[in-house]
Protein backbone atom coordinates (compact mmCIF):
# COMPACT_ATOMS: atom_id res chain seq x y z
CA UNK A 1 -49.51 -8.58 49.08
CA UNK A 2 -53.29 -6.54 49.05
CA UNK A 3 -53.61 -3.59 46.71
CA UNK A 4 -53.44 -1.42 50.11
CA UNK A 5 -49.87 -2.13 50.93
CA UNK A 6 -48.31 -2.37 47.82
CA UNK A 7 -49.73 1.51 47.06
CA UNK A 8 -48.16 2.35 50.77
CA UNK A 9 -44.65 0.81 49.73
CA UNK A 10 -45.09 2.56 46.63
CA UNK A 11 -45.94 5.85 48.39
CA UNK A 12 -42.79 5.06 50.59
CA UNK A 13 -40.18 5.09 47.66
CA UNK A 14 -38.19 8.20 47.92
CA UNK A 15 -37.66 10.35 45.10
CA UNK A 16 -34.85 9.13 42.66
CA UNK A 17 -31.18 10.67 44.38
CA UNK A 18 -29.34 12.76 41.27
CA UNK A 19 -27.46 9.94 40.05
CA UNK A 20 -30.35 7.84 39.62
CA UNK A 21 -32.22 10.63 37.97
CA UNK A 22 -29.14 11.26 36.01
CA UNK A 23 -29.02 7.41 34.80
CA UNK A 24 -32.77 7.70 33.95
CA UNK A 25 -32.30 10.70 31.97
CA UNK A 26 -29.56 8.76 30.07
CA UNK A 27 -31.90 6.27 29.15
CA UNK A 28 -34.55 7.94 28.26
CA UNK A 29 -32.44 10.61 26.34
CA UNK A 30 -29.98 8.40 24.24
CA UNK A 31 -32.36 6.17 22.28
CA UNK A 32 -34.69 9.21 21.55
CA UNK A 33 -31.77 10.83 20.07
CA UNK A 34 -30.21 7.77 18.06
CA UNK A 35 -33.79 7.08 16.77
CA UNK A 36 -34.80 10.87 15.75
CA UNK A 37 -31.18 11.29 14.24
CA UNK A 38 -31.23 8.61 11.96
CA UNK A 39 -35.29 8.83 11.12
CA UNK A 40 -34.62 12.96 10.11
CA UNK A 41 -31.25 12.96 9.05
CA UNK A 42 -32.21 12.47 5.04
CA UNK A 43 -34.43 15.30 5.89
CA UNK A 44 -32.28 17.43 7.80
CA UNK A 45 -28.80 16.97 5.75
CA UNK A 46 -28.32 20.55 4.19
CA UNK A 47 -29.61 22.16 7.66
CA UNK A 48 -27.10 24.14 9.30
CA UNK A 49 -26.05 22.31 12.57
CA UNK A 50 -27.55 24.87 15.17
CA UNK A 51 -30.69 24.54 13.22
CA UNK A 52 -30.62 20.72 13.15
CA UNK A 53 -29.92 21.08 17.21
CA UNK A 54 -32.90 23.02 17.44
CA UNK A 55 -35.60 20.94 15.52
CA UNK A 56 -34.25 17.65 17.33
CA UNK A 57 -33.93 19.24 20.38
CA UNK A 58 -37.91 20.43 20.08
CA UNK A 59 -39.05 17.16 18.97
CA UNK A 60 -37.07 15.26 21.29
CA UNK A 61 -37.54 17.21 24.44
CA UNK A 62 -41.49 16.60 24.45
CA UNK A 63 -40.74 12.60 23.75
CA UNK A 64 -38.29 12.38 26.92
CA UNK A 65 -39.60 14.10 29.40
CA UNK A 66 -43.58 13.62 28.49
CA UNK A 67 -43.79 10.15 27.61
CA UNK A 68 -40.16 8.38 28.79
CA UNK A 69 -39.78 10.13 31.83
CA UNK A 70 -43.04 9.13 33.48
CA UNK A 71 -42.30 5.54 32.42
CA UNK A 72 -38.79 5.24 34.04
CA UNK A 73 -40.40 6.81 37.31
CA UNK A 74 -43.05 4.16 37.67
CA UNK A 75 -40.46 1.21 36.59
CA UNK A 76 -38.39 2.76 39.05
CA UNK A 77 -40.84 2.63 42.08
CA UNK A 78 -42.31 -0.29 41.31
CA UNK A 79 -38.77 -2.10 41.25
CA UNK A 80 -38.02 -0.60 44.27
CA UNK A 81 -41.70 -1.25 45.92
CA UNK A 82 -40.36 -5.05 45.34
CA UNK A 83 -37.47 -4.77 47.07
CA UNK A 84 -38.78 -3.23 49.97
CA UNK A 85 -41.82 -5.85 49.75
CA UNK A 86 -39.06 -8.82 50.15
């Protein structure tokens, strides 16, 4: 398949329905979570539990939706872009 039509089946994948979104968000949220929890919670022990909330909530936010988010979109289309190119 030329460069041209792959970037038109690629322009052709419609935007992720909620459940899908919801799945990605999943994904991307979970792990960050899990990994940021164990890394910081030495560090973050004898913080009150809304305060914990709030400092892995402001790391983790940035992480997700910055650098995991645009990731899962791309994997996304381009999985679906091979589907439709079958």
């Amino acid at each position: 398949m030329s460069t041209d039509t792959a970037d038109a089946v690629r322009r052709s994948v419609p935007p992720p329905s909620k459940h899908q979104l919801a799945l990605m968000i999943w994904l991307a949220v979970l792990p960050t979570l899990t990994v940021l929890n164990l890394a910081l919670s030495s560090l973050l022990a004898d913080t009150a539990v809304v305060l914990r909330t709030v400092i892995v909530a402001t790391i983790a936010v940035p992480i997700v939706m910055y650098g995991l988010m645009p990731r899962l979109h791309r994997a996304r289309t381009r999985l679906l872009a091979r589907r439709a190119a079958r």
